[in-house]
Structures are given as structure tokens and as C-alpha cells.
C-alpha atoms as a PDB file:
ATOM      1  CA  UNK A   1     -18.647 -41.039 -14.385  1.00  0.00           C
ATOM      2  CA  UNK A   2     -16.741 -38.101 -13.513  1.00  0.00           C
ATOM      3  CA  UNK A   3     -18.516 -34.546 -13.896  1.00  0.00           C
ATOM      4  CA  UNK A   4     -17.333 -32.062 -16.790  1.00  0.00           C
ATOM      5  CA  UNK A   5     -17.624 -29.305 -13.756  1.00  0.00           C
ATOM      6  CA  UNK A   6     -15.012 -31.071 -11.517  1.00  0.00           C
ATOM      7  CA  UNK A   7     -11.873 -29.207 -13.303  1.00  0.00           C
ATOM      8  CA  UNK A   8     -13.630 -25.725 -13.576  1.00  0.00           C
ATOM      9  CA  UNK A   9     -13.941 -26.611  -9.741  1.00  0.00           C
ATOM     10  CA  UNK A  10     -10.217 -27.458  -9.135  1.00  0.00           C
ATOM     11  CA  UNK A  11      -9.445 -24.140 -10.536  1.00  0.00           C
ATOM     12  CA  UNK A  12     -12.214 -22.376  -8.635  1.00  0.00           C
ATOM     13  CA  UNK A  13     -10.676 -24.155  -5.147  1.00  0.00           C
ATOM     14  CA  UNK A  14      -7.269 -23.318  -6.542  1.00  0.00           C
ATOM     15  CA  UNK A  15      -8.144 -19.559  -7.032  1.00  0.00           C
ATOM     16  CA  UNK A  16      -9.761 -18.987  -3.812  1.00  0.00           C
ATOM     17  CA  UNK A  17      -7.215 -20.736  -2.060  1.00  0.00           C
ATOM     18  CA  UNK A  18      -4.353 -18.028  -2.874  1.00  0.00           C
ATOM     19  CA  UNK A  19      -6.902 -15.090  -3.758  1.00  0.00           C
ATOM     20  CA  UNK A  20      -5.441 -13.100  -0.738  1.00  0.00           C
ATOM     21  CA  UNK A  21      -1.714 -13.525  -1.597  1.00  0.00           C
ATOM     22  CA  UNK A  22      -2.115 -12.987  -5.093  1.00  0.00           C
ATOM     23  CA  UNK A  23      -4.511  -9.374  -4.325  1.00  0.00           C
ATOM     24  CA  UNK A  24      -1.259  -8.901  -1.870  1.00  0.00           C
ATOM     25  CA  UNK A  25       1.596  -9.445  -4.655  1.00  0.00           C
ATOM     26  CA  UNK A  26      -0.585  -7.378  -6.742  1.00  0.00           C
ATOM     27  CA  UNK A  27      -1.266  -4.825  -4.569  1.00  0.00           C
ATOM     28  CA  UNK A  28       2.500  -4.277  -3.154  1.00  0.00           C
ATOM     29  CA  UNK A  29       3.779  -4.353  -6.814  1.00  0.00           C
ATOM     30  CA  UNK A  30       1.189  -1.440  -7.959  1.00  0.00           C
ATOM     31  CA  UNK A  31       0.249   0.703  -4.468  1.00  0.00           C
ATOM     32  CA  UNK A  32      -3.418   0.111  -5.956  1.00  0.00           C
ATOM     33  CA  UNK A  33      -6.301  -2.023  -4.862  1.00  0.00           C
ATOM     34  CA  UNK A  34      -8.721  -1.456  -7.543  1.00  0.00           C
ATOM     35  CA  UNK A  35      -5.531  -2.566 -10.319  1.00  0.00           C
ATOM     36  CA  UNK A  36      -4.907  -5.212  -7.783  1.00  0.00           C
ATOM     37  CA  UNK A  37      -8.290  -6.430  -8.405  1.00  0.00           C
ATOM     38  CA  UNK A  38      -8.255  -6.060 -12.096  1.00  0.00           C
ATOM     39  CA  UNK A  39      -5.084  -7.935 -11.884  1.00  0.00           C
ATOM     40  CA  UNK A  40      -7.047 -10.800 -10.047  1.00  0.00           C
ATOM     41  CA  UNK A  41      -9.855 -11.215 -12.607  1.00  0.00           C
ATOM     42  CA  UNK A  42      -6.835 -11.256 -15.240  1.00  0.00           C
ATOM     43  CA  UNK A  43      -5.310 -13.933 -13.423  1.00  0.00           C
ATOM     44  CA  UNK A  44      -8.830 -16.161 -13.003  1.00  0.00           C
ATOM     45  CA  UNK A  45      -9.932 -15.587 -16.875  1.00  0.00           C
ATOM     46  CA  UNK A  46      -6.141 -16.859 -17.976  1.00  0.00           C
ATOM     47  CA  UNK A  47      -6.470 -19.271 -15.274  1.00  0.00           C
ATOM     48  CA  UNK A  48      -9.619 -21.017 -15.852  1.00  0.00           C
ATOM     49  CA  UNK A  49      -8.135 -22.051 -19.405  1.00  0.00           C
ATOM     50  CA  UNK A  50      -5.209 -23.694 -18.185  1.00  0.00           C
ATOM     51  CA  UNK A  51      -4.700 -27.375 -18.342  1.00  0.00           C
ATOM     52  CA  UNK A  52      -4.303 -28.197 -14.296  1.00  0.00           C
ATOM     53  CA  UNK A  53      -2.863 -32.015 -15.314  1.00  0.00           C
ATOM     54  CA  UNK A  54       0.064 -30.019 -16.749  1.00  0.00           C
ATOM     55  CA  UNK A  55       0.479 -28.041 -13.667  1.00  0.00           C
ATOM     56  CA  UNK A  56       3.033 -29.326 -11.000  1.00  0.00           C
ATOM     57  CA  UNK A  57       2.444 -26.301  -8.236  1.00  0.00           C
ATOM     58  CA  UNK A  58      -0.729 -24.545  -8.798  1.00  0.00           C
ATOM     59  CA  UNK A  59       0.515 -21.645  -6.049  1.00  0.00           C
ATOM     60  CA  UNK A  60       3.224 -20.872  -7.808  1.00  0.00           C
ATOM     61  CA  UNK A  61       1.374 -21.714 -11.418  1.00  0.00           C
ATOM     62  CA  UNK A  62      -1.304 -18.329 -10.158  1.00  0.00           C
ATOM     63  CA  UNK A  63       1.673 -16.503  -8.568  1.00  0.00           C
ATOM     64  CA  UNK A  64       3.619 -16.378 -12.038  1.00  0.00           C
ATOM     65  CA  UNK A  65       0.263 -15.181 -14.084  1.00  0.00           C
ATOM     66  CA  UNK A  66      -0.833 -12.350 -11.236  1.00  0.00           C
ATOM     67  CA  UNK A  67       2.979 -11.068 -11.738  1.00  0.00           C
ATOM     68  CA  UNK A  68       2.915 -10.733 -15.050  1.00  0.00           C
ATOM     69  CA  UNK A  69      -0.430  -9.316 -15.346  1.00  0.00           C
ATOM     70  CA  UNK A  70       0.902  -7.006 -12.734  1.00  0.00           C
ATOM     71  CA  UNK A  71       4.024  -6.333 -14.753  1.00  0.00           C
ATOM     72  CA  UNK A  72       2.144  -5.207 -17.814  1.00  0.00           C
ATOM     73  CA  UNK A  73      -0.054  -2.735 -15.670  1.00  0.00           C
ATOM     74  CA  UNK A  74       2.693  -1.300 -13.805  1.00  0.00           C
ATOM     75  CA  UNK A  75       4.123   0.029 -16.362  1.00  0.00           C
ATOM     76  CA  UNK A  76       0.929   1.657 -17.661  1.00  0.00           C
ATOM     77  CA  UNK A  77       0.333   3.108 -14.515  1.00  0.00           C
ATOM     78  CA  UNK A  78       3.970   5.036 -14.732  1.00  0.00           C
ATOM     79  CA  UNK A  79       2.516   6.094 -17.907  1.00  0.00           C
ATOM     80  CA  UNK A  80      -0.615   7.253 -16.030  1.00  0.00           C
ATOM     81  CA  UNK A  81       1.296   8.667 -13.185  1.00  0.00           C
ATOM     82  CA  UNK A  82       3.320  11.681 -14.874  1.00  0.00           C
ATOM     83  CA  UNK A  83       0.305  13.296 -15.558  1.00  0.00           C
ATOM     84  CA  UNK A  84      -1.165  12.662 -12.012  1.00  0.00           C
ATOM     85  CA  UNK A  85      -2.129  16.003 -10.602  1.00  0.00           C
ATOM     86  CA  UNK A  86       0.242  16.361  -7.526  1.00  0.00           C
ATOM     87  CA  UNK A  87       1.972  13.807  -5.180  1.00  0.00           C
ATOM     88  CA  UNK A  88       1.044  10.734  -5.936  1.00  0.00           C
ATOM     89  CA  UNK A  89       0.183   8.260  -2.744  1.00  0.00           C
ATOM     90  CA  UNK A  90      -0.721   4.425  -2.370  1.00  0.00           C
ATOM     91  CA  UNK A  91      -4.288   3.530  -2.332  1.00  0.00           C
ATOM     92  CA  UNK A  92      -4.871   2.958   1.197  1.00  0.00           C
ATOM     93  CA  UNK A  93      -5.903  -0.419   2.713  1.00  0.00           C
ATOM     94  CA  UNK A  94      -8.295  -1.014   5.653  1.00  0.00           C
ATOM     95  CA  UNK A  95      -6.650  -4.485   6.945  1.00  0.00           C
ATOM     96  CA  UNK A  96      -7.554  -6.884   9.275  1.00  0.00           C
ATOM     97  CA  UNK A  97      -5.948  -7.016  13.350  1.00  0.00           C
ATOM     98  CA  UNK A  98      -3.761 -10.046  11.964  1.00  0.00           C
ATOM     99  CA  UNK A  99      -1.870  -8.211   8.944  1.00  0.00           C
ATOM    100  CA  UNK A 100      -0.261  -6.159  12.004  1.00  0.00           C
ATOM    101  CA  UNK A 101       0.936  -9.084  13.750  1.00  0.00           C
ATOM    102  CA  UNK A 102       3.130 -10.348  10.757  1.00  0.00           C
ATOM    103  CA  UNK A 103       5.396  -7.483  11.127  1.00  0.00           C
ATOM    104  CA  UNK A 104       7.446  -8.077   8.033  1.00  0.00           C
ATOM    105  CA  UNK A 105       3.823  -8.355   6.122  1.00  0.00           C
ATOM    106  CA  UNK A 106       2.642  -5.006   8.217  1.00  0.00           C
ATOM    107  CA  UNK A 107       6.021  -3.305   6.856  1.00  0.00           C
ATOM    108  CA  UNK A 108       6.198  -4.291   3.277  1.00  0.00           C
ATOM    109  CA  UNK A 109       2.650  -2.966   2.625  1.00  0.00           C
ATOM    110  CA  UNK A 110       3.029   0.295   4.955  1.00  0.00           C
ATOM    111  CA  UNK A 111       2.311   3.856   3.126  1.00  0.00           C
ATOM    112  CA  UNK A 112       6.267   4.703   3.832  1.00  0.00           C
ATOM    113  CA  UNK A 113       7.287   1.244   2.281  1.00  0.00           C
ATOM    114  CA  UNK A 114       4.888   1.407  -0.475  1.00  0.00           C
ATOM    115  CA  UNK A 115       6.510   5.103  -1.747  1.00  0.00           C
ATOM    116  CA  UNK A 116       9.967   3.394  -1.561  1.00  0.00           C
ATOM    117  CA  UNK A 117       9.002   1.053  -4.206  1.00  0.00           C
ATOM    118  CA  UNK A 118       7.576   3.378  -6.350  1.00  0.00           C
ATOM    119  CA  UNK A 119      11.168   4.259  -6.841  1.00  0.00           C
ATOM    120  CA  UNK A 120      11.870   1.206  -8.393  1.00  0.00           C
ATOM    121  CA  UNK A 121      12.101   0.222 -12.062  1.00  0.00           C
ATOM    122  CA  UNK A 122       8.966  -2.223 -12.510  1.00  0.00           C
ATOM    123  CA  UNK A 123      10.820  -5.831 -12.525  1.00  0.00           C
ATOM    124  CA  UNK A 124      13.352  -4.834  -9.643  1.00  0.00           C
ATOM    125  CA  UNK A 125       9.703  -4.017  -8.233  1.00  0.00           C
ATOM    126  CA  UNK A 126       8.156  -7.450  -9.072  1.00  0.00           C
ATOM    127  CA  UNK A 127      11.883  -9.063  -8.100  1.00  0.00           C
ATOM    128  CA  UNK A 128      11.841  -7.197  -4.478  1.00  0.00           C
ATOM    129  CA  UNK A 129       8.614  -8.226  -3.442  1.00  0.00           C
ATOM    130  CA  UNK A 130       8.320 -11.720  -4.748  1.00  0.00           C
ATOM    131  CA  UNK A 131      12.145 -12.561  -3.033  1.00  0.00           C
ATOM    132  CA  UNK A 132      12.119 -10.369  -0.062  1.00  0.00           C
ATOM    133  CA  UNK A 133       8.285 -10.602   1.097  1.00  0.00           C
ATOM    134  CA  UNK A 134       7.043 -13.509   0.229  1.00  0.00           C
ATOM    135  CA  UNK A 135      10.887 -15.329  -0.152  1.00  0.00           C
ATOM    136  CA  UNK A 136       9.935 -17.092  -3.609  1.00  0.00           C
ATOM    137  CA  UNK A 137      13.224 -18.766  -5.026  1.00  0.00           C
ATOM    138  CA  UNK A 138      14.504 -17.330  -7.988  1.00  0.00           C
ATOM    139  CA  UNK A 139      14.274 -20.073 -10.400  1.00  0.00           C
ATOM    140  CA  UNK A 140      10.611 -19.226  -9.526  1.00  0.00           C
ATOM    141  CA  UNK A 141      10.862 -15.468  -9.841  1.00  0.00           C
ATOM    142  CA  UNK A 142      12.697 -15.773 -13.257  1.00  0.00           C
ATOM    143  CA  UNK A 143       9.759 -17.809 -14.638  1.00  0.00           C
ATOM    144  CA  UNK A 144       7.411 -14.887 -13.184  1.00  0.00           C
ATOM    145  CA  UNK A 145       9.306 -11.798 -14.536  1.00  0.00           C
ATOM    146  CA  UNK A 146      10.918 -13.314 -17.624  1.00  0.00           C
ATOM    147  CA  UNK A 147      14.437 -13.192 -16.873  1.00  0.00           C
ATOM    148  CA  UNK A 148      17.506 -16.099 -16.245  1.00  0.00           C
ATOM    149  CA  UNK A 149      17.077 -17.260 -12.576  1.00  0.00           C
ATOM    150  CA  UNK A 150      21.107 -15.110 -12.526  1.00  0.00           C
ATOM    151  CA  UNK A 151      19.815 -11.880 -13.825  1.00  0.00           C
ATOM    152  CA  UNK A 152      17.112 -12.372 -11.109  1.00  0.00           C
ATOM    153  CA  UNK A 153      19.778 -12.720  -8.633  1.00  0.00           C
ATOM    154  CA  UNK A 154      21.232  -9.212  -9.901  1.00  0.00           C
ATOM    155  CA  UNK A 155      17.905  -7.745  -9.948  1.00  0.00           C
ATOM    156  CA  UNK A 156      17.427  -8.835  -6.266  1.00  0.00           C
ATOM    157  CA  UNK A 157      20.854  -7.837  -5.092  1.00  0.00           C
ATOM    158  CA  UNK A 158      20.196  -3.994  -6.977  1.00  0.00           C
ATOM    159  CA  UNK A 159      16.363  -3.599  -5.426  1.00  0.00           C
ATOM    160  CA  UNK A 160      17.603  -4.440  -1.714  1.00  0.00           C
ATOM    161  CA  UNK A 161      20.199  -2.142  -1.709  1.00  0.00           C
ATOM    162  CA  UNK A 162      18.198   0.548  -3.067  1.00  0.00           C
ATOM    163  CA  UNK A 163      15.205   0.180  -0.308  1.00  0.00           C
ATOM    164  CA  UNK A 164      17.757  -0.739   2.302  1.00  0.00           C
ATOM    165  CA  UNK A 165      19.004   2.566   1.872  1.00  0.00           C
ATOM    166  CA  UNK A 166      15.327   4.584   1.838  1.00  0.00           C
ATOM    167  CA  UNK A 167      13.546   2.365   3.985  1.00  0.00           C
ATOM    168  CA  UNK A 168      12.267   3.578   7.251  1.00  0.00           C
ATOM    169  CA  UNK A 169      15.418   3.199   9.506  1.00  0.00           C
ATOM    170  CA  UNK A 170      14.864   0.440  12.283  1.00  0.00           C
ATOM    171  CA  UNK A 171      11.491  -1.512  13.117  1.00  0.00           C
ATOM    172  CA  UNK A 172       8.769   0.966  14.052  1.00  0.00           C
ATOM    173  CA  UNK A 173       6.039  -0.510  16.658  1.00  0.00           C
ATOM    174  CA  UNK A 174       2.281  -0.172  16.665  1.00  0.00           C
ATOM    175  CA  UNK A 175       2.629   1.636  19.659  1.00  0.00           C
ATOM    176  CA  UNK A 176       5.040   4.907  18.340  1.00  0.00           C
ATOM    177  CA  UNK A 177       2.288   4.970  15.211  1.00  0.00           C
ATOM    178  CA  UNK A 178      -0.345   5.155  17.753  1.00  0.00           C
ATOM    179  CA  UNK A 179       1.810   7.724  19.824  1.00  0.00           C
ATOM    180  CA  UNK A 180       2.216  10.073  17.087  1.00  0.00           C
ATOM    181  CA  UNK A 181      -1.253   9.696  15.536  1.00  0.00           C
ATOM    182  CA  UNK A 182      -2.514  10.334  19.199  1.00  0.00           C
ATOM    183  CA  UNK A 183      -0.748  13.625  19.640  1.00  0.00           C
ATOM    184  CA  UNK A 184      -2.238  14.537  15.983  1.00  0.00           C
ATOM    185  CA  UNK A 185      -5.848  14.065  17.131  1.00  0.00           C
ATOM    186  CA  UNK A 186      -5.414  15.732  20.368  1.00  0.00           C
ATOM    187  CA  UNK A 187      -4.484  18.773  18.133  1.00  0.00           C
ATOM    188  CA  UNK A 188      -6.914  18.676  16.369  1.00  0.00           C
ATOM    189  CA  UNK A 189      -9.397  18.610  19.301  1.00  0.00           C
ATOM    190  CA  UNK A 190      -7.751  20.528  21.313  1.00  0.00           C
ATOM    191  CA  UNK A 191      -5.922  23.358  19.196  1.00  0.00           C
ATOM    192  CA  UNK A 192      -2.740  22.551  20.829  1.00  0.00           C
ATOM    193  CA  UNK A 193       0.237  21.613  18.701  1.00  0.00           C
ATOM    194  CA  UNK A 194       2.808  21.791  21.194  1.00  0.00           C
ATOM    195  CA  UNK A 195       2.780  17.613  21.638  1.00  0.00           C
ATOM    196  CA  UNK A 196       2.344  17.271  17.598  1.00  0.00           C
ATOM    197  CA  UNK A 197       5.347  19.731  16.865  1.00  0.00           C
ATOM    198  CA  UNK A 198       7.704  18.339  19.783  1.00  0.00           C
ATOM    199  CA  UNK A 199       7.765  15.086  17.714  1.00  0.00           C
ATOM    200  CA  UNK A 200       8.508  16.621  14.128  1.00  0.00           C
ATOM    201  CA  UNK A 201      12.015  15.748  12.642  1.00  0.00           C
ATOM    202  CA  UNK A 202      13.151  18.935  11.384  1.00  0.00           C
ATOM    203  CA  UNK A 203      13.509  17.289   7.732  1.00  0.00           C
ATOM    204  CA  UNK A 204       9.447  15.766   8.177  1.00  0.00           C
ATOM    205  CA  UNK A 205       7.703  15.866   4.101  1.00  0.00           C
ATOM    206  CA  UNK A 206       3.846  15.844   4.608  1.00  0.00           C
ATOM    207  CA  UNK A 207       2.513  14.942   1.082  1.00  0.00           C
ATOM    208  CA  UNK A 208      -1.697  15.324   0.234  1.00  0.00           C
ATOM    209  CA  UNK A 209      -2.753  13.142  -2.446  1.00  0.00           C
ATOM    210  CA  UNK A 210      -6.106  14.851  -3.931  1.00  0.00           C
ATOM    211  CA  UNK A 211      -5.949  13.485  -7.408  1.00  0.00           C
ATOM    212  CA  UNK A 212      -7.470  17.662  -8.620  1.00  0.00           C
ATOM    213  CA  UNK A 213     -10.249  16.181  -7.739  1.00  0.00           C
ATOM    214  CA  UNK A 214     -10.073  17.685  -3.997  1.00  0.00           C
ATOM    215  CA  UNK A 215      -7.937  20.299  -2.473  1.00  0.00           C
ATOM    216  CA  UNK A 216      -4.732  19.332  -1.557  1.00  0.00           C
ATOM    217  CA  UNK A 217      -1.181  20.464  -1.383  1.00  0.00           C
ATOM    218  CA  UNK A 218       0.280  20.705  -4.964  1.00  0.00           C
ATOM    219  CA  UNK A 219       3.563  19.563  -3.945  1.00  0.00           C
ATOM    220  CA  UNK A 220       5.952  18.115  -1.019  1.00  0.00           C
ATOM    221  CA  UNK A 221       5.963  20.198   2.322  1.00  0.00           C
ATOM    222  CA  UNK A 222       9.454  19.630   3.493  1.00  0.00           C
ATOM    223  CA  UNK A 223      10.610  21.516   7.060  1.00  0.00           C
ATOM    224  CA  UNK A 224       9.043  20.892  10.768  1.00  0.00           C
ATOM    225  CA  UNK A 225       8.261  24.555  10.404  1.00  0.00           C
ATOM    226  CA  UNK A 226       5.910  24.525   7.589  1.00  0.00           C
ATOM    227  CA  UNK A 227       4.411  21.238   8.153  1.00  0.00           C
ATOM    228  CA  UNK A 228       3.761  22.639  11.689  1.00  0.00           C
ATOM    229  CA  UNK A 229       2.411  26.124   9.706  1.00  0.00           C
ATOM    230  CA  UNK A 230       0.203  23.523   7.581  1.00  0.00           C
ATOM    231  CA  UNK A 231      -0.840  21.479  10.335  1.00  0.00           C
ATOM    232  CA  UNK A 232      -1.839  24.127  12.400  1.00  0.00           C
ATOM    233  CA  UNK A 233      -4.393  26.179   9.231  1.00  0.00           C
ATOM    234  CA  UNK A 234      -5.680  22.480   8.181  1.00  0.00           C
ATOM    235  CA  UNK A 235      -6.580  20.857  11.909  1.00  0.00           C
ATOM    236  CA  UNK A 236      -9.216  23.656  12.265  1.00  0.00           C
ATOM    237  CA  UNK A 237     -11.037  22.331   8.899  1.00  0.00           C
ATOM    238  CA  UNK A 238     -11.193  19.143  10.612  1.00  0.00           C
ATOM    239  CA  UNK A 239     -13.751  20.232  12.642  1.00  0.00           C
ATOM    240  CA  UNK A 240     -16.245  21.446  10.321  1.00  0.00           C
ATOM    241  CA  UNK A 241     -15.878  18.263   8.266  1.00  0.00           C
ATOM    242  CA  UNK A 242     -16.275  15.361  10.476  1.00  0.00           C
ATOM    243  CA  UNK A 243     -14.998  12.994  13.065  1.00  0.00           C
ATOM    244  CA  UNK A 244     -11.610  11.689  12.968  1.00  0.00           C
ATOM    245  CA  UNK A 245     -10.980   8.623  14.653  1.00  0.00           C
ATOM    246  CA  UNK A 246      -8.435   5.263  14.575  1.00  0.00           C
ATOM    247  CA  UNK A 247      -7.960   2.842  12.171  1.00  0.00           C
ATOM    248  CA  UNK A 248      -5.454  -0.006  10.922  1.00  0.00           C
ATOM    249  CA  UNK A 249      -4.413   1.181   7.557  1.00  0.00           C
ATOM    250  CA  UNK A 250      -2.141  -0.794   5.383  1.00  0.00           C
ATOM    251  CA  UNK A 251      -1.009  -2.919   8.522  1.00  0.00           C
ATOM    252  CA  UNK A 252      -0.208  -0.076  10.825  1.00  0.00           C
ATOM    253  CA  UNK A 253      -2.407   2.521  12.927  1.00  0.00           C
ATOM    254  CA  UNK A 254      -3.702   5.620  10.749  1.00  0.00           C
ATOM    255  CA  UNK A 255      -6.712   8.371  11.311  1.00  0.00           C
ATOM    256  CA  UNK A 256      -9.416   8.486   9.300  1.00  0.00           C
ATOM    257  CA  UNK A 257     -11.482  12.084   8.651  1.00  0.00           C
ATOM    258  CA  UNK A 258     -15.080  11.106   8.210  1.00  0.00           C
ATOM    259  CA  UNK A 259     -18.008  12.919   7.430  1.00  0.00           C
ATOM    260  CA  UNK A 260     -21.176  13.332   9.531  1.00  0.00           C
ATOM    261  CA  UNK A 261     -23.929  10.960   8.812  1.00  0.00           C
ATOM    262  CA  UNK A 262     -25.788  14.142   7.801  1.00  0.00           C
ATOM    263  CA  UNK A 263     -22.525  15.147   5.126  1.00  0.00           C
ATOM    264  CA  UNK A 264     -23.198  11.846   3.791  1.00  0.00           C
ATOM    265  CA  UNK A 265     -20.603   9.621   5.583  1.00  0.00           C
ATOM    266  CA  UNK A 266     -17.899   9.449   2.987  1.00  0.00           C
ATOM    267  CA  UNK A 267     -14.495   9.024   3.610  1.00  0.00           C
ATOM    268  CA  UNK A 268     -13.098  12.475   3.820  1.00  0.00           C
ATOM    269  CA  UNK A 269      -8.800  11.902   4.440  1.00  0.00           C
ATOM    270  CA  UNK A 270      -7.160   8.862   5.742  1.00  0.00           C
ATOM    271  CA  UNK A 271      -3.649  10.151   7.381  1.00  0.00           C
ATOM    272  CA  UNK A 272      -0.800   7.968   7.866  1.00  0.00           C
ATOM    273  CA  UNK A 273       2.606   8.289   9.610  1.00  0.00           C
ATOM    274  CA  UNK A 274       5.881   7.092   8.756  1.00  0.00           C
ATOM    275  CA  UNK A 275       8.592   7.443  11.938  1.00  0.00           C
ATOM    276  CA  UNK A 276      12.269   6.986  11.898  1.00  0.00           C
ATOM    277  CA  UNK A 277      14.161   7.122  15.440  1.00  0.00           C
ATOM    278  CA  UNK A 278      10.660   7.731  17.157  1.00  0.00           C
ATOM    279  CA  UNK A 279       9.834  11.012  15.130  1.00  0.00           C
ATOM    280  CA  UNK A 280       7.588  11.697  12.598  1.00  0.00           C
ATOM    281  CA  UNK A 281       9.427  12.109   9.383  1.00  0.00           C
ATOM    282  CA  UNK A 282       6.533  11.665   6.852  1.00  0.00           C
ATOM    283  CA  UNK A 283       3.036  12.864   6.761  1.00  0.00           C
ATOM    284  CA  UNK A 284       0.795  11.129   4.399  1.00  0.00           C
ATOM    285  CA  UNK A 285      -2.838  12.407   3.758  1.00  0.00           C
ATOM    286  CA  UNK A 286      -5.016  10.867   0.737  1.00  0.00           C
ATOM    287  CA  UNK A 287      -7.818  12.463  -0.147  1.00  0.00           C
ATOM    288  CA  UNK A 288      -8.660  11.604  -3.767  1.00  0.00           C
ATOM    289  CA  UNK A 289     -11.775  10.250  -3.597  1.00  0.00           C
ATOM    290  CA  UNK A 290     -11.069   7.472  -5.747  1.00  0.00           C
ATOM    291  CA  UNK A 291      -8.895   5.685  -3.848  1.00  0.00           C
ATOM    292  CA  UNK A 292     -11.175   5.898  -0.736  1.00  0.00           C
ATOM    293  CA  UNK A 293     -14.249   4.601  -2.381  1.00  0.00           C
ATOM    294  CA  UNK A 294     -13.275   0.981  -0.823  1.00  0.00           C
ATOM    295  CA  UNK A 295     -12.468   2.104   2.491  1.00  0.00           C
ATOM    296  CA  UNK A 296     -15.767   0.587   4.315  1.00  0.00           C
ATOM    297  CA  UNK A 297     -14.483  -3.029   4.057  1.00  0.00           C
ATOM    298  CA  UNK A 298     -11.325  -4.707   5.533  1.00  0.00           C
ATOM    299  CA  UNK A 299      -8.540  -6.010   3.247  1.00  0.00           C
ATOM    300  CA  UNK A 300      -7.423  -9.696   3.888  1.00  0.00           C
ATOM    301  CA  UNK A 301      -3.563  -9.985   2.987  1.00  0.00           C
ATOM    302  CA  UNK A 302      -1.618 -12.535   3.099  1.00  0.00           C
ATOM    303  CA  UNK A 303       1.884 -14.286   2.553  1.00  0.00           C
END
């Protein structure tokens, strides 16, 4: 006699088996892990009522339902988001060694990439990721988002052109991150900016994401010149607040400010770069503590 548990078990197997990729689609569709995970128990409670003899591809079954979910809050959070108090940045991901080695993975969910989708409208978002990351056909995507499997193909055609044209110009290796974030430490231990400022495009934007809940820059920084006057009144703060040290952040190498065991240990800042033609054209510091609440425990992503 077969057990009334065994299909509440398929789905259970099911959902753990794609957790990952569906926290990743809902994570590069909203820049958020804590909506990502709401997303995710969305998905399992619509999920766990679903007749699984009806479904043909259970992968793609979860994929459509996490989309949509993440559809609905996407456009909440743009609702959210115009009242933000300053920039607004991505929540920022500890991730595992292996999210760096898929390089288009590492890419799609860096801090530069992330803000380039923000500039999408919310399906050519969805449409982007689903075709261009994780290369879903678009009979598929039009049965996530909604649409006729052509309008999809529209959609898809608009979003890459857009990104193609704000994306970070030409692959950017580990190593350059690690370059720049180097010469940004050694600053800040040392006092000397000469090596940071040498390796400022003249057009670099630092943005500070505080949330008004702590102090950061109201608005963009644009110019090597006052990112390098910035740099140079914030890196002696660094001092008094903790240690920084190095970290793989959304797939690519970032510093993280933390408090002194004695301060607590809390996340202070977590600083990311983003480097066209092997200069540093975008400084990204979060510091809301609300999106560093998670930032003890690594972030599995996958494709």
C-alpha cells in the first residue's frame, strides 16, 4: 500500500532539488535576498498543492511559479524604492568559491550587473535573466511571464540591447577585483592614496547605500577628484570601526568593514568594485544594516 506522505515527499525532493536556482532567479530578478526568500516560501506553499501527475517538467513547473511570484514583488519593490532614502544598492551576497568559477553566473549576479537591471522594466527583467542566464527557451519564458513565446522574443531582443550597452565593458577577472580592492585596503592602512587614485577613471560614481538608517552619502559621487576627496575623509573612520578584510561577494572579490568583537561584531560596510578597461569606474559601499543582517553565511547559487 502506498503511503499518503509519498507525494508531499516528491514535492519536498522536487523543491530541494532546484532550491538554489530558484533563490538565484529570484534573487537576480529583485537585487534582494530576504524577497528572494519570501519568494521561495511562495513558491513551496503554491507548490505543495499542485497535482505532480499533471506535471511533465517539475524544473521548469517551480521555475514558472518563483517568476511570477517574483514578478508580483518586483513591482512592489519599485513602489518601495522611490521613497528609499538615497542610492539604492543590491543586497549583497556572501557566495561560495564555485559561484566565481562560472564566470557568466559570477557576472550576472555582480553588484555592477545587478544596478544594470534595475534599469529594466520588470518583465524585460524576468525575460533577461531567465533567456540570457540561465538560457530557458522562450516557449518556456512566455509561460513564466505571461506573454506569446513572440512578444518574449521582442522582450529579449529590447533587454539585451539595453544591458549590452551599460554592462561593464569586456570580462573583468578575479584578479583586477582583487588588484583594485588591494590598493583600497592598503589606503586605508597605510594613509596612502597614491595606488587607490592612480587607478580611478576620471568619470568613477561611488554610491553608499545606508537605507537613513546609517550615514551615508545622500547621492551619487561622480569625478576621480571627489571620490578621491571622499575616499581619503572616510578611510580614516575605518580605523576606529573595525577590521576590513577579503571576501567573495556576489561572485567576485569585495572588502568587508567589520566591527571588533568588543563593538559587537556586526557587519559594518561591505565595498564592492566594478572595473571597465582595468580601472575602477564604480564604487559600491552598503551599509544599511538590513541588508547585512545575513552576511555570516555563504549563499549557494546556481544555474
Amino acid at each position: 500500500m502506498k503511503s499518503e506522505s509519498a507525494p508531499q515527499d516528491t514535492a519536498t525532493e522536487a523543491f530541494v532539488a532546484h532550491r538554489n536556482l530558484l533563490f538565484t532567479v529570484a534573487y537576480e530578478m529583485l537585487g534582494s535576498a530576504a524577497d528572494a526568500e519570501d519568494v521561495l516560501q511562495e513558491t513551496w506553499l503554491r507548490w505543495a498543492g499542485v497535482d505532480l501527475g499533471a506535471v511533465r517538467d517539475q524544473r521548469a513547473y517551480l521555475v514558472r511559479i518563483a517568476t511570477r511570484q517574483a514578478l508580483s514583488r518586483l513591482r512592489t519593490l519599485g513602489r518601495r524604492k522611490e521613497s528609499y532614502v538615497g542610492p539604492w544598492l543590491p543586497e549583497p551576497l556572501l557566495t561560495a568559491p564555485d559561484v566565481a568559477e562560472d564566470v557568466e553566473l559570477a557576472e550576472s549576479v555582480s553588484m555592477a550587473m545587478l544596478l544594470v537591471l534595475e534599469t529594466l522594466a520588470p518583465t524585460e527583467r524576468a525575460v533577461f535573466v531567465l533567456r540570457e542566464v540561465f538560457d530557458l527557451g522562450y516557449d518556456e519564458i512566455a509561460d513564466a511571464v505571461g506573454k506569446s513565446a513572440a512578444a518574449v522574443r521582442q522582450i529579449a531582443h529590447r533587454a539585451r540591447a539595453h544591458v549590452a550597452a551599460r554592462r561593464p565593458r569586456g570580462a573583468v577577472s578575479p584578479a583586477e577585483s582583487r588588484d583594485a580592492l588591494d590598493a583600497f585596503q592598503r589606503a586605508a592602512e597605510t594613509g596612502d592614496l597614491q595606488g587607490l587614485l592612480d587607478i580611478l577613471a576620471p568619470d568613477v560614481v561611488f554610491l553608499g547605500d545606508g537605507g537613513g538608517i546609517k550615514q551615508a552619502v545622500p547621492r551619487p559621487v561622480v569625478g576621480a577628484d571627489k571620490v578621491g576627496r571622499l575616499l581619503a575623509a572616510g578611510l580614516g573612520r575605518m580605523a576606529t570601526v573595525g577590521t576590513l578584510r577579503p571576501a567573495q561577494v556576489n561572485g567576485h572579490p569585495a572588502l568587508i568593514l567589520q566591527q571588533d568583537e568588543q563593538q559587537g561584531g556586526a557587519v559594518d560596510t561591505v565595498m564592492a568594485v566594478r572595473i571597465d578597461d582595468g580601472l575602477i569606474t564604480g564604487f559600491y559601499a552598503v551599509r544599511n544594516p538590513e541588508k547585512l543582517s545575513h552576511m555570516r553565511q555563504e549563499t549557494a547559487l546556481r544555474r
